[in-house]
N, C-alpha and C. Protein backbone atom coordinates (compact mmCIF):
# COMPACT_ATOMS: atom_id res chain seq x y z
N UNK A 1 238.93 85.35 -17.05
CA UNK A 1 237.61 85.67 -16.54
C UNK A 1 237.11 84.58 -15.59
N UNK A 2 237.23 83.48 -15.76
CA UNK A 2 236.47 82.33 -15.11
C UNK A 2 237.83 82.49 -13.69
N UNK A 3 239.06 82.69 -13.55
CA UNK A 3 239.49 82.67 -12.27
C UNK A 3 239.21 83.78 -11.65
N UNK A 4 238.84 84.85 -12.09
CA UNK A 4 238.17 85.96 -11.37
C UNK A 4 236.81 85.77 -10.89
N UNK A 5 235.87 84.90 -11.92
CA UNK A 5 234.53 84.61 -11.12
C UNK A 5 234.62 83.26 -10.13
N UNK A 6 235.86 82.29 -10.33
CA UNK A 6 236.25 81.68 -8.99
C UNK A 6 236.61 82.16 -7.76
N UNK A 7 237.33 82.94 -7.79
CA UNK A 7 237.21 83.70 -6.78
C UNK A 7 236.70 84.68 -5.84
N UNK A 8 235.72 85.21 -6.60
CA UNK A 8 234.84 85.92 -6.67
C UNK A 8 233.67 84.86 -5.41
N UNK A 9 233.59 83.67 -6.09
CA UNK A 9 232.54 83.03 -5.32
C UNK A 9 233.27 82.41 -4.23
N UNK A 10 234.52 82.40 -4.52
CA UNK A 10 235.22 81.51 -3.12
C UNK A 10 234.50 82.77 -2.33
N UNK A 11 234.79 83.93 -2.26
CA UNK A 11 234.90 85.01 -1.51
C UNK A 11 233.52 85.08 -1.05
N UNK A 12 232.46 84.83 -1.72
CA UNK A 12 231.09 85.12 -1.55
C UNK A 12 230.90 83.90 -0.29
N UNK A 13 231.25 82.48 -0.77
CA UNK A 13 231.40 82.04 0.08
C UNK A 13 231.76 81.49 1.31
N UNK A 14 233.19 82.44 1.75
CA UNK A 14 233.34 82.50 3.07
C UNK A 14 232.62 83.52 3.74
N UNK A 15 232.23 84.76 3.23
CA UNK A 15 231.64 85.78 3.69
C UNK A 15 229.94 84.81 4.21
N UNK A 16 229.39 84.38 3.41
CA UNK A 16 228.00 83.73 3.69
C UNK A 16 228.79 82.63 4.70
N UNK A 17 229.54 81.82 4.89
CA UNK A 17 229.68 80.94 6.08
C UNK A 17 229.87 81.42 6.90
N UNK A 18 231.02 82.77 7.32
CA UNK A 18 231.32 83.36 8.76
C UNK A 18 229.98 83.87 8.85
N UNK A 19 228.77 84.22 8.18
CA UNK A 19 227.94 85.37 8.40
C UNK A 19 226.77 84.44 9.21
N UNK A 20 226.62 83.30 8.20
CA UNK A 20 225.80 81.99 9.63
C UNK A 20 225.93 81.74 10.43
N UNK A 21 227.71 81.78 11.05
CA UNK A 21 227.93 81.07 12.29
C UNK A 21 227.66 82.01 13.53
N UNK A 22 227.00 81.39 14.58
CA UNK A 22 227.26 82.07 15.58
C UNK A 22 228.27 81.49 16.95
N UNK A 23 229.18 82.38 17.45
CA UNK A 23 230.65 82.34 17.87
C UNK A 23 230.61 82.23 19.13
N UNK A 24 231.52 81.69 19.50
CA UNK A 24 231.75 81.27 20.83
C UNK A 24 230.70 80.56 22.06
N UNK A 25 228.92 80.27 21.61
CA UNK A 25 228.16 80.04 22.19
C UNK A 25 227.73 78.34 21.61
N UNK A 26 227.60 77.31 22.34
CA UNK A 26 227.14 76.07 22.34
C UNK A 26 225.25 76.07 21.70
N UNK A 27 225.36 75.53 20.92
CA UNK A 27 223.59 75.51 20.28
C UNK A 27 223.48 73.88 19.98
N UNK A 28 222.55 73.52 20.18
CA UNK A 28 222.13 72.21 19.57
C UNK A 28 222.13 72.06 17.44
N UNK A 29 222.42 71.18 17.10
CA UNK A 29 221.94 71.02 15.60
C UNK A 29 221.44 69.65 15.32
N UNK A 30 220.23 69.83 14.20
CA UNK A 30 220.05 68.48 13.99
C UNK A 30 220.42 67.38 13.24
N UNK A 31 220.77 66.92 13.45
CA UNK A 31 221.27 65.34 12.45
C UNK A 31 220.23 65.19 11.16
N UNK A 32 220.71 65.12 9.60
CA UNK A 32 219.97 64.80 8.46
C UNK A 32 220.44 63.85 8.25
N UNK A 33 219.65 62.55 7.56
CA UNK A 33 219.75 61.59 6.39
C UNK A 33 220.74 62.20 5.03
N UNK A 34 220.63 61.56 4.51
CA UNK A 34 221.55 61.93 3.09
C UNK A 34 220.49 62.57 2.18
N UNK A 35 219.28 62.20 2.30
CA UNK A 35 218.26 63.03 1.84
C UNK A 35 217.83 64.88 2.41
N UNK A 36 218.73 64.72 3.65
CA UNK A 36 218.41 66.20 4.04
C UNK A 36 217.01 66.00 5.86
N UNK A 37 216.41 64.77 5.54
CA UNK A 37 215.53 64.81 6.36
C UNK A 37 216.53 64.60 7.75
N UNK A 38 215.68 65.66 8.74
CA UNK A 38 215.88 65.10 10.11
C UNK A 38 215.62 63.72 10.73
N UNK A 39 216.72 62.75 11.71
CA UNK A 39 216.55 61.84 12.00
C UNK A 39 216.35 61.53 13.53
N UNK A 40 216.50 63.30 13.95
CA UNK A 40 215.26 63.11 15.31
C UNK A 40 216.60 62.96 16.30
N UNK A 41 217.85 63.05 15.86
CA UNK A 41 218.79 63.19 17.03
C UNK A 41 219.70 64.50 16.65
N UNK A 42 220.50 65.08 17.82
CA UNK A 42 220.64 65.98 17.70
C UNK A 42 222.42 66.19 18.03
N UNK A 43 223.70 66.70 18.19
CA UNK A 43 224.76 67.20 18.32
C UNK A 43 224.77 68.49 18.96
N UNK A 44 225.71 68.29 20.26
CA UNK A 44 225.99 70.47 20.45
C UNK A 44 227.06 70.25 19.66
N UNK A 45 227.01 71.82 19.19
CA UNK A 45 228.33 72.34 18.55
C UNK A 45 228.61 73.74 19.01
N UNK A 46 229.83 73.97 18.62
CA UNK A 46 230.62 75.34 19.70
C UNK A 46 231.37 75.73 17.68
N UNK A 47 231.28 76.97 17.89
CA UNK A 47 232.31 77.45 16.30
C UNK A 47 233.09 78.47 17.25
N UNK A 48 234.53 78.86 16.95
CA UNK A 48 235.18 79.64 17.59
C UNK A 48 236.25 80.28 16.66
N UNK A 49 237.21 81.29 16.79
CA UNK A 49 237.78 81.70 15.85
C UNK A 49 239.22 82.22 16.81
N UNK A 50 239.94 81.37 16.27
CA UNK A 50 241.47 81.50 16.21
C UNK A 50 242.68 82.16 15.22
N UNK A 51 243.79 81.45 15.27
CA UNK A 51 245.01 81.60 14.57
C UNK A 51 245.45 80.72 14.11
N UNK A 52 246.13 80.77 13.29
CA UNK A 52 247.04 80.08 12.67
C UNK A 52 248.14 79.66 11.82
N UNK A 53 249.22 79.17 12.10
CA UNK A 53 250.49 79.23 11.41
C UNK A 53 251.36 78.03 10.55
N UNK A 54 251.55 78.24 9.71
CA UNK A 54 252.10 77.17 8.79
C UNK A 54 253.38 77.93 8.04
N UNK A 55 254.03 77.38 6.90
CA UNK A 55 254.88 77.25 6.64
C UNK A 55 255.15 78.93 5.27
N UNK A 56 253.58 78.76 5.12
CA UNK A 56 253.86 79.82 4.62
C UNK A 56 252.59 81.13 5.01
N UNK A 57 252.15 80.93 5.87
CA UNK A 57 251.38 82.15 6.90
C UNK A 57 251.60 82.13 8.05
N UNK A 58 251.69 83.23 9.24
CA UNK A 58 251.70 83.39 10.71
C UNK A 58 250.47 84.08 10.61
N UNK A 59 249.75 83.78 11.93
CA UNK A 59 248.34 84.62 12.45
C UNK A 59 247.56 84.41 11.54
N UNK A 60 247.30 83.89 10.70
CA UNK A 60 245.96 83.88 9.76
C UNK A 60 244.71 83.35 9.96
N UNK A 61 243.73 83.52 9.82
CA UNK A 61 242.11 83.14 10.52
C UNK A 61 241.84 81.91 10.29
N UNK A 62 241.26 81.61 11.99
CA UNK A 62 240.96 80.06 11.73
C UNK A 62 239.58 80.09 12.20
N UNK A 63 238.91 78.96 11.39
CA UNK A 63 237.45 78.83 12.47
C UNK A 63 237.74 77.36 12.88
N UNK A 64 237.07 77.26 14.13
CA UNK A 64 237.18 75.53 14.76
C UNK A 64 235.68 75.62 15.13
N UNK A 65 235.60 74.16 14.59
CA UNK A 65 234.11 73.57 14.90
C UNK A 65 234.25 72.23 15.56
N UNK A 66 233.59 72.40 16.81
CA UNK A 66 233.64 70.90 17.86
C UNK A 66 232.43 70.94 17.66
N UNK A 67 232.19 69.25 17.70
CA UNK A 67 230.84 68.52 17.51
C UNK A 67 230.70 67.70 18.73
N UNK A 68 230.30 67.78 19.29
CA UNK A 68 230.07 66.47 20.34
C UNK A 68 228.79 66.10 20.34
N UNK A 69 229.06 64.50 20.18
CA UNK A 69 228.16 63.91 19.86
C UNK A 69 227.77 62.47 20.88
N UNK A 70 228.13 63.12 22.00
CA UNK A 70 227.74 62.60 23.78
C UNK A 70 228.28 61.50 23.93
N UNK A 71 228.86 60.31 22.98
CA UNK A 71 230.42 59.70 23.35
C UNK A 71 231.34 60.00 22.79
N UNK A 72 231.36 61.02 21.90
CA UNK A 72 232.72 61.24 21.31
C UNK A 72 232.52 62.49 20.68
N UNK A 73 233.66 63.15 20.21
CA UNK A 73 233.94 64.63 19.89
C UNK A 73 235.17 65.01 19.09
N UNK A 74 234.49 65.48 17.97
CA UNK A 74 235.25 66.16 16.98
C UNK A 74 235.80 67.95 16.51
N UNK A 75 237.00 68.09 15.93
CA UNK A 75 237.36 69.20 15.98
C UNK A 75 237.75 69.92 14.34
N UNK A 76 236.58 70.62 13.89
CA UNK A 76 237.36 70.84 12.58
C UNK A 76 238.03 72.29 12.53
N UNK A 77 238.90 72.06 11.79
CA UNK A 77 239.79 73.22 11.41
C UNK A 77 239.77 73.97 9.83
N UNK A 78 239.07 75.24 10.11
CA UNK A 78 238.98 75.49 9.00
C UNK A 78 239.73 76.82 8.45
N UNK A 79 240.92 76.67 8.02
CA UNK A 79 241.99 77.60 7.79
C UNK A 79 241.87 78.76 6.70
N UNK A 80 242.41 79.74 7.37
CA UNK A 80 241.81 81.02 6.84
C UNK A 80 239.90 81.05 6.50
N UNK A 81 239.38 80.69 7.33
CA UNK A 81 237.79 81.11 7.51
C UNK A 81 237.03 80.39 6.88
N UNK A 82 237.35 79.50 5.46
CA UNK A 82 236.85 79.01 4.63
C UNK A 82 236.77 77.13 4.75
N UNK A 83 236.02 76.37 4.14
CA UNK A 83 236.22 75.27 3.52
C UNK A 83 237.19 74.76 2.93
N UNK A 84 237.69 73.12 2.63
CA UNK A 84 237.19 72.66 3.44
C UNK A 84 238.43 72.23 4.51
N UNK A 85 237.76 71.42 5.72
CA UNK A 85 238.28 71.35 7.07
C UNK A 85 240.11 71.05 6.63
N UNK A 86 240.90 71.55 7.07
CA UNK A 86 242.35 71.04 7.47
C UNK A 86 242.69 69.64 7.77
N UNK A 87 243.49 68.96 7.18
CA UNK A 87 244.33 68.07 7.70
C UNK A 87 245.53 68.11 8.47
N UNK A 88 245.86 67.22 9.44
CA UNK A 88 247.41 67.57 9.70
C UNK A 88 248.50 67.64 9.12
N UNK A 89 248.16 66.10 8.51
CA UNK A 89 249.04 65.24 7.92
C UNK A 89 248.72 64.56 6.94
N UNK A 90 249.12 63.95 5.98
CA UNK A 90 248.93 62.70 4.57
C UNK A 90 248.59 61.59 5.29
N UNK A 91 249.12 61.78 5.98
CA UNK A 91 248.40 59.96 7.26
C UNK A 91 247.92 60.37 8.55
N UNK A 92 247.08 59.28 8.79
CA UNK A 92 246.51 59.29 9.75
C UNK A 92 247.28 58.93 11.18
N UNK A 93 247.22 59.76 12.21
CA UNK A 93 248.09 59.79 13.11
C UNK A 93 247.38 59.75 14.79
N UNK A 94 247.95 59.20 15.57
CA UNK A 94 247.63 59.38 17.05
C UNK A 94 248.81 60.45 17.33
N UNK A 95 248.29 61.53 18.36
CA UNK A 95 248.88 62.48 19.43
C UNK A 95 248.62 63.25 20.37
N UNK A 96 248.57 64.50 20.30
CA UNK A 96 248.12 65.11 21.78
C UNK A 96 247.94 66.42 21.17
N UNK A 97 246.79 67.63 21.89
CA UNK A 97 246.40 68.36 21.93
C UNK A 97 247.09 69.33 23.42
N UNK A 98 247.47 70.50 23.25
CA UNK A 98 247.57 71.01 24.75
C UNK A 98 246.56 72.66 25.22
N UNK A 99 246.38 71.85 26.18
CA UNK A 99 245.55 73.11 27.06
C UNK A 99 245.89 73.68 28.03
N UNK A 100 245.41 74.86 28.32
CA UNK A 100 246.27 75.79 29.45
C UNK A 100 244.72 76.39 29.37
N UNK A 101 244.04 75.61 31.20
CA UNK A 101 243.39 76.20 32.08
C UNK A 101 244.12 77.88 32.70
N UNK A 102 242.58 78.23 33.19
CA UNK A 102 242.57 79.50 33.33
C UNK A 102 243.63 79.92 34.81
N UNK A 103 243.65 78.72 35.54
CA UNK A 103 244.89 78.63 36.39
C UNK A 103 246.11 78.35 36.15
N UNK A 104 246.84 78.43 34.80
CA UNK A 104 247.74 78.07 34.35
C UNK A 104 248.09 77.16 34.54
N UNK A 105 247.27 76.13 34.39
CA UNK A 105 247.75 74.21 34.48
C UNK A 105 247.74 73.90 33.08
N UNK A 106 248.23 73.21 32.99
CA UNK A 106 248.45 72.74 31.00
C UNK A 106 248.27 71.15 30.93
N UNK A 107 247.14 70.75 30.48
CA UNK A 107 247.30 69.32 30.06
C UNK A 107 246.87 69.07 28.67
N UNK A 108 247.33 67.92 28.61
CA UNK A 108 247.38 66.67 27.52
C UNK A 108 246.13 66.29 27.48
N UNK A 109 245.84 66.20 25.70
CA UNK A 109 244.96 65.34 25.52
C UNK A 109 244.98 64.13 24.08
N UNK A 110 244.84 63.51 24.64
CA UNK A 110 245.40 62.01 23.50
C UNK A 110 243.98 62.45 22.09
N UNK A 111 244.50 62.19 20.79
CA UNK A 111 243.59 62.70 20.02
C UNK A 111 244.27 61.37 18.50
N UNK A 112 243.06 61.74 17.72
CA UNK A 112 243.10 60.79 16.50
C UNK A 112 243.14 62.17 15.64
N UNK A 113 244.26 62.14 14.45
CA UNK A 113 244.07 62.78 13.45
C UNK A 113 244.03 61.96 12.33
N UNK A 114 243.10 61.64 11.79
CA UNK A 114 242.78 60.97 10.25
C UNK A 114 243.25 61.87 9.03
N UNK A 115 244.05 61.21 7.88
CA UNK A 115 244.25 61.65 6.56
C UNK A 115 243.13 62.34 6.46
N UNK A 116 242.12 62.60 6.79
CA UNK A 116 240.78 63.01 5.80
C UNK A 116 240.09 64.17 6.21
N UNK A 117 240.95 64.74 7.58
CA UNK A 117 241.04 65.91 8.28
C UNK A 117 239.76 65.94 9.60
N UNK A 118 240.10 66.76 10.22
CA UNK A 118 239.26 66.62 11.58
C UNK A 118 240.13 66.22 12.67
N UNK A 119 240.09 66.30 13.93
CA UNK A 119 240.79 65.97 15.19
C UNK A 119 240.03 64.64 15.72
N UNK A 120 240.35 63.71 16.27
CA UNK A 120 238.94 62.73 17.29
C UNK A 120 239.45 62.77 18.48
N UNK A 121 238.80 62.23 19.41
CA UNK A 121 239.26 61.69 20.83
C UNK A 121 238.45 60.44 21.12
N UNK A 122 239.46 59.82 21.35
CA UNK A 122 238.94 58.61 22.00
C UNK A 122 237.72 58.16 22.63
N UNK A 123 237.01 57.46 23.50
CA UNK A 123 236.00 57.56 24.23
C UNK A 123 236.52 57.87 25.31
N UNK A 124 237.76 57.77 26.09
CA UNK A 124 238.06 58.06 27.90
C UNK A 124 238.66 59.11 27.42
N UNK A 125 239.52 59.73 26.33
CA UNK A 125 239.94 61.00 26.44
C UNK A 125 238.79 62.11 26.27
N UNK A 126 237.92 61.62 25.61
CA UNK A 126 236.19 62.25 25.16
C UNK A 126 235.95 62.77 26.95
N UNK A 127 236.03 61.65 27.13
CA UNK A 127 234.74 61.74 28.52
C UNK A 127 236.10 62.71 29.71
N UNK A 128 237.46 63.12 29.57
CA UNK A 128 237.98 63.70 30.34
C UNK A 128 238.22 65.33 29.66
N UNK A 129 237.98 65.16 28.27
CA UNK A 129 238.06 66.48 27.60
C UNK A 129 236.60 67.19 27.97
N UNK A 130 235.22 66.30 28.21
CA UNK A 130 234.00 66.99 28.30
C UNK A 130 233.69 67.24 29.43
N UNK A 131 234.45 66.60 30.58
CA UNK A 131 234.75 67.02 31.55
C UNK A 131 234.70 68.50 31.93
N UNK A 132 236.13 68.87 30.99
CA UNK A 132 236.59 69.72 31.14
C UNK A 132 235.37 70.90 30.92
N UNK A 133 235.66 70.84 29.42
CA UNK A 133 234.64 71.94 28.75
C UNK A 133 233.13 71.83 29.40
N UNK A 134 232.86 71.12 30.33
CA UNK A 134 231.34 71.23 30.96
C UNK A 134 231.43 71.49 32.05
N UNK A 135 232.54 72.10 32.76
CA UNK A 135 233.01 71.88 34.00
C UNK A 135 232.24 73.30 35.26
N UNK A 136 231.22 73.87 34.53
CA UNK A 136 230.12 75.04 34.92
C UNK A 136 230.90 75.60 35.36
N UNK A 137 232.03 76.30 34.72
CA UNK A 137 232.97 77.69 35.61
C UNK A 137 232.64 78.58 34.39
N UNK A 138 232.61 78.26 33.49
CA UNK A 138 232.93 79.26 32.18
C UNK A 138 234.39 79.80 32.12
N UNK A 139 234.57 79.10 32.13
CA UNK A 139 236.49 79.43 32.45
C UNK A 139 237.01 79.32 31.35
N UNK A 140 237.56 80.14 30.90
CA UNK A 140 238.36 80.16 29.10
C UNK A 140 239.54 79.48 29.40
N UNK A 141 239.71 78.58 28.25
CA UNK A 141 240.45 77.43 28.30
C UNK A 141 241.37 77.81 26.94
N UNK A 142 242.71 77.89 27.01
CA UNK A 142 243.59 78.08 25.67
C UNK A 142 243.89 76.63 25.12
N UNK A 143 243.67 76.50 23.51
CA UNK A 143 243.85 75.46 23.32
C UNK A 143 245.08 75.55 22.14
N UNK A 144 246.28 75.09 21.66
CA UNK A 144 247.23 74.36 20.71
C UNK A 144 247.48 73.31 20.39
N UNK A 145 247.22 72.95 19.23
CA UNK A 145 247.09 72.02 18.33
C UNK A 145 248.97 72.04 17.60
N UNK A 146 249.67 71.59 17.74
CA UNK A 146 251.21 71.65 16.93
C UNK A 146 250.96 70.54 16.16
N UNK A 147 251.31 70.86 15.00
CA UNK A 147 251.48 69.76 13.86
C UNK A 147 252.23 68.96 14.34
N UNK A 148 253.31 69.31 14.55
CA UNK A 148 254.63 67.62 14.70
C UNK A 148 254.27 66.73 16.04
N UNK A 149 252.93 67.19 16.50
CA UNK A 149 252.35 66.60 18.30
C UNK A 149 251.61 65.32 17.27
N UNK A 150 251.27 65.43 16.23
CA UNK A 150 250.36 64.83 15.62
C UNK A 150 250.46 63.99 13.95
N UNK A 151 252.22 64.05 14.10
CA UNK A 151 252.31 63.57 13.11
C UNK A 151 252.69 64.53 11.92
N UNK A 152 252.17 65.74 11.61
CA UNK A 152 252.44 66.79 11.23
C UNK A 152 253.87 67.68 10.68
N UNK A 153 253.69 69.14 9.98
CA UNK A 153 255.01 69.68 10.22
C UNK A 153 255.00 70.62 11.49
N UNK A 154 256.61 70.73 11.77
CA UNK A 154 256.77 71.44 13.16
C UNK A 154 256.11 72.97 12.95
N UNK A 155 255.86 73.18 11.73
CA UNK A 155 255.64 74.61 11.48
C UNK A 155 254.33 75.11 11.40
N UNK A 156 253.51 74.07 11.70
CA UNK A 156 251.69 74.09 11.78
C UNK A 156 251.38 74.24 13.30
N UNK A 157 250.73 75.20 13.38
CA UNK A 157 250.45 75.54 14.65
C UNK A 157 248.27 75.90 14.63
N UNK A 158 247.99 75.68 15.31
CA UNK A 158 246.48 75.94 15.75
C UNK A 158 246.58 76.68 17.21
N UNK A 159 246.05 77.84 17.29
CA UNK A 159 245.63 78.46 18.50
C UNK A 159 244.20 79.16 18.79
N UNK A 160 243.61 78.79 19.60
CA UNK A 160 241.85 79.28 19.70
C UNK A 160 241.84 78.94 21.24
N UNK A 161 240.81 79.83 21.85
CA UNK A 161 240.29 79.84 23.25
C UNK A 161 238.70 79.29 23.10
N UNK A 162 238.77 78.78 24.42
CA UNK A 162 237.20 77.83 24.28
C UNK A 162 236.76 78.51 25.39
N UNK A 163 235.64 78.88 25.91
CA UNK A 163 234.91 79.19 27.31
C UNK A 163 233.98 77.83 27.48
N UNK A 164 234.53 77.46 28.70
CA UNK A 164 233.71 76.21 29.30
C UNK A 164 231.89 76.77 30.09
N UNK A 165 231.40 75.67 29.62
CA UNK A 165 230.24 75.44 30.44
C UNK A 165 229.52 74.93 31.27
């Protein structure tokens, strides 16, 4: 009984998280204290919904949440729709991210993956990735994430499209 009402609420609870987010559009959020209070600064964030493949799923639902937080920018991965964020790897790793502009150019982007899950970028890879994504075309940008780019297994894959602003 109690793994049926675990699951039960896992379920309740991805349904109530996809049902908050709103997709593919940039919104401001505000920064809380540990108490919950606002501290009067603010983050854009973008939520988007992909794919994803590992060792023992192909195509299965991903949500990605970028935070940028105007020198630097984060990427969480949240596999099959739910909590909490993805790791790559057991350790923390430097590697690369790849993108394929809407002109079929593909670049590199140097990234931090921490044991503790989340993507980072640097401050100069920050400021050439926001570049990008602010670049006022609205141009959908394909993004892959490969595990073994990052330290990872070869068999972890991340795929999601971003529309620039």
């Amino acid at each position: 009984m109690k793994k049926v009402l675990l699951v039960l609420a896992m379920i309740a609870f991805t349904f109530s998280m996809n049902a908050q987010l709103n997709y593919n559009q940039w919104e401001t959020a505000h920064l809380t204290d540990e108490f919950g209070d606002e501290t009067g600064e603010t983050v854009d964030r973008f939520f988007v919904k992909g794919k994803f493949n590992n060792s023992a799923t192909h195509g299965s639902e991903l949500i990605v949440k970028l935070v940028d937080y105007g020198d630097s920018m984060m990427l969480s991965l949240y596999e099959y729709g739910s909590a909490p964020a993805a790791s790559i790897d057991y350790d923390s790793n430097f590697g690369f991210i790849n993108v394929k502009r809407a002109d079929g150019t593909i670049e590199k982007y140097d990234t931090f993956a921490p044991e503790s899950g989340g993507i980072y970028f640097s401050k100069e890879e920050y400021t050439a990735f926001s570049a990008l994504i602010n670049n006022g075309k609205n141009e959908t940008i394909k993004v892959i994430i490969n595990g073994d780019d990052l330290g990872g297994r070869s068999s972890t894959k991340y795929i999601f499209t971003l529309l620039t602003r």
